[in-house]
C-alpha atoms as a PDB file:
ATOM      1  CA  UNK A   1      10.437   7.543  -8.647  1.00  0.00           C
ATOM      2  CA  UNK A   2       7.696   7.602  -5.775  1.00  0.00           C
ATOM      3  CA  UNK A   3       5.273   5.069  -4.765  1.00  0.00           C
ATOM      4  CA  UNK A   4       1.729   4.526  -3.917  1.00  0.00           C
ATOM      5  CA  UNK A   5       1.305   1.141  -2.524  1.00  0.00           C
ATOM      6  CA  UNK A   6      -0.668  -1.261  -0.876  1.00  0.00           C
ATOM      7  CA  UNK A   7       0.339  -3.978   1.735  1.00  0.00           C
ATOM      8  CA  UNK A   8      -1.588  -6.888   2.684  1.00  0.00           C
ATOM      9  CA  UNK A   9      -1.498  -8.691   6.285  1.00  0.00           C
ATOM     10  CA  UNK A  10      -0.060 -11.959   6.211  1.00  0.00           C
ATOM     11  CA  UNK A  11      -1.712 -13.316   8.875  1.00  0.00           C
ATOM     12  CA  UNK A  12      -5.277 -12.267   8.331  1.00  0.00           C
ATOM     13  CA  UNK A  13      -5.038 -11.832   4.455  1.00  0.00           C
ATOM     14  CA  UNK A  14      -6.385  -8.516   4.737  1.00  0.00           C
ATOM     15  CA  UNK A  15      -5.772  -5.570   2.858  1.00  0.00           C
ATOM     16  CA  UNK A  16      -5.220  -3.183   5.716  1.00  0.00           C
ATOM     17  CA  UNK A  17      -2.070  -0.046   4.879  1.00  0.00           C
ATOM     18  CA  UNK A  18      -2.000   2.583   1.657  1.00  0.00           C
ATOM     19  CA  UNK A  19       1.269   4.219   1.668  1.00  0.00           C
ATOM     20  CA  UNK A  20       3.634   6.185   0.169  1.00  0.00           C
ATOM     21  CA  UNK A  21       7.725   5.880  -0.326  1.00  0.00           C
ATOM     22  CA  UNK A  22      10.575   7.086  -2.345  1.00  0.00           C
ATOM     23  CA  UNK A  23      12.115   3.557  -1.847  1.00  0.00           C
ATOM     24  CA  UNK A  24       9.681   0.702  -1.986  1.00  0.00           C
ATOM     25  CA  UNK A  25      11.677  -2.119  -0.812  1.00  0.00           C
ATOM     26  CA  UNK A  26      13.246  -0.041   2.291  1.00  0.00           C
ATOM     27  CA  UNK A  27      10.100   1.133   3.031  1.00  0.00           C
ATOM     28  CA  UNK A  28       8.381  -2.949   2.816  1.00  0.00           C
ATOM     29  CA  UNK A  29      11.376  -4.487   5.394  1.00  0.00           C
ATOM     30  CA  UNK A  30      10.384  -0.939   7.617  1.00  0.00           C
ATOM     31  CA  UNK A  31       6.720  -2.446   7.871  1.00  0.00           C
ATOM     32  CA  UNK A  32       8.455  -5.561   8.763  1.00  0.00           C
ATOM     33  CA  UNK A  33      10.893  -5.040  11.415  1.00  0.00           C
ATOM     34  CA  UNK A  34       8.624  -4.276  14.008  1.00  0.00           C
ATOM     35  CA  UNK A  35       8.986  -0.825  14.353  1.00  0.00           C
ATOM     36  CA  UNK A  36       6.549   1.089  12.421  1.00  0.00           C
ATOM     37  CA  UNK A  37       3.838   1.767  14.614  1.00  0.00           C
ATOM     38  CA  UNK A  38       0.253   0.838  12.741  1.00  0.00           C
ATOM     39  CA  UNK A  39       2.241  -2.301  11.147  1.00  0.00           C
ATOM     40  CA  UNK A  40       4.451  -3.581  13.805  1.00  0.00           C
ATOM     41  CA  UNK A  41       2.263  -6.488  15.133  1.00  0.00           C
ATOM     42  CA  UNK A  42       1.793  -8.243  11.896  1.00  0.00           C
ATOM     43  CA  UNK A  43       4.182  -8.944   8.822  1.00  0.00           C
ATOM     44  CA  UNK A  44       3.151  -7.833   5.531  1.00  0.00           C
ATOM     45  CA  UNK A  45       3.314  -8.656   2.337  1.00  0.00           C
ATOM     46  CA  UNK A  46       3.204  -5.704  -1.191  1.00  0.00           C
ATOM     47  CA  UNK A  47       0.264  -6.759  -2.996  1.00  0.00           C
ATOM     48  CA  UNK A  48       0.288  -3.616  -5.088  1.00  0.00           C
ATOM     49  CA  UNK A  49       1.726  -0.355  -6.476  1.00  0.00           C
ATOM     50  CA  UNK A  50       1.969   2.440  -8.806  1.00  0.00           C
ATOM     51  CA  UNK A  51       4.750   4.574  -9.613  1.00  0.00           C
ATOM     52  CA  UNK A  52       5.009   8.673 -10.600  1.00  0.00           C
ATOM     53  CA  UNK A  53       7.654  10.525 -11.372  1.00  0.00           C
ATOM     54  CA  UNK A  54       6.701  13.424  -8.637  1.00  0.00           C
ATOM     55  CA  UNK A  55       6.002  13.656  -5.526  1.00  0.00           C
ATOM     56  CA  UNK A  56       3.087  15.795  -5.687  1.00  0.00           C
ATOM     57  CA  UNK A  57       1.250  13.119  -7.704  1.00  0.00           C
ATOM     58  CA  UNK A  58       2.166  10.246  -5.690  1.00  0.00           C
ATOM     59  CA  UNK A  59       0.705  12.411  -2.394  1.00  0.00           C
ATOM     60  CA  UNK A  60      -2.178  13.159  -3.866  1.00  0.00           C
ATOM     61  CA  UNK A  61      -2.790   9.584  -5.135  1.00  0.00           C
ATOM     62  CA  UNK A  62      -2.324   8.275  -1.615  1.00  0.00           C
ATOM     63  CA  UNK A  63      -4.368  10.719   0.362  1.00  0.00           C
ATOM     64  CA  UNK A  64      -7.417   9.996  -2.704  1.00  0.00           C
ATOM     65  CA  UNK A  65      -7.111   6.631  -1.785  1.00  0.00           C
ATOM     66  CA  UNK A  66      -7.182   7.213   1.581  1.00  0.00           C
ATOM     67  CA  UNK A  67     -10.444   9.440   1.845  1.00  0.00           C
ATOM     68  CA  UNK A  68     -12.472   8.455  -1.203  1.00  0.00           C
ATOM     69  CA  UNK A  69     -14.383   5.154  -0.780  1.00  0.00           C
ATOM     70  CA  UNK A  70     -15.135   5.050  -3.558  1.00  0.00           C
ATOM     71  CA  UNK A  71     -11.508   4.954  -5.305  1.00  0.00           C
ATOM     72  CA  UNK A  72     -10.131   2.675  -2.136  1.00  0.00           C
ATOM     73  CA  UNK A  73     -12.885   0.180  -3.324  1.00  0.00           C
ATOM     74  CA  UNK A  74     -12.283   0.451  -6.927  1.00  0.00           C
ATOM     75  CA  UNK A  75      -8.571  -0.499  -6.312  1.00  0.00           C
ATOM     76  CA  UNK A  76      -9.550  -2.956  -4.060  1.00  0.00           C
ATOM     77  CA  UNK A  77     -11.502  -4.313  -6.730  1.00  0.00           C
ATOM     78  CA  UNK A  78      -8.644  -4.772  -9.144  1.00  0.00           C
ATOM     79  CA  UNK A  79      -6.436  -5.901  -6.696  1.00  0.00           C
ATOM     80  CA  UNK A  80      -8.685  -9.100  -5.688  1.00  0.00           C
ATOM     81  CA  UNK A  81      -9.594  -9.938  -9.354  1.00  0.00           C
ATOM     82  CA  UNK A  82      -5.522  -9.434  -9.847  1.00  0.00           C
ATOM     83  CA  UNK A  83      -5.081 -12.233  -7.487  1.00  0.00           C
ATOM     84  CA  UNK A  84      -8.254 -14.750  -8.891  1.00  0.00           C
ATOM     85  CA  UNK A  85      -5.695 -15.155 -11.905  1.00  0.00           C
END
């Protein structure tokens, strides 16, 4: 399986980081280590995902998210009414 997913910043409660992984929960304790450039000042917490079965899919889901506005606020959307429940 890959993964689109979306992290949230502990600290701040913001939605900040759309990424992408073949391994979700490797990729989450990456984020949190330190290490990983964009996300090493702040931990992080998964507040979302969606699997594919290919690659292709899950890269093009990703990069959508990350250059439509429209899309990014659509999830963003579902994500916060996700979390009113």
């Amino acid at each position: 399986m890959k993964y689109v997913y979306v992290l949230q910043n502990i600290t701040n409660k913001k939605i900040c980081y759309i990424g992408y992984t073949n391994d979700l929960k490797r990729r989450i304790k990456e984020h949190n280590s330190g290490e990983e450039g964009y996300t090493s000042k702040s931990k992080w917490r998964l507040v979302y995902y969606e699997a594919y079965l290919n690659e292709k899919d899950a890269r093009s889901r990703e990069r959508k998210l990350k250059q439509d506005g429209r899309s990014r606020h659509l999830l963003m959307g579902r994500i916060a009414k996700s979390r009113e429940s």
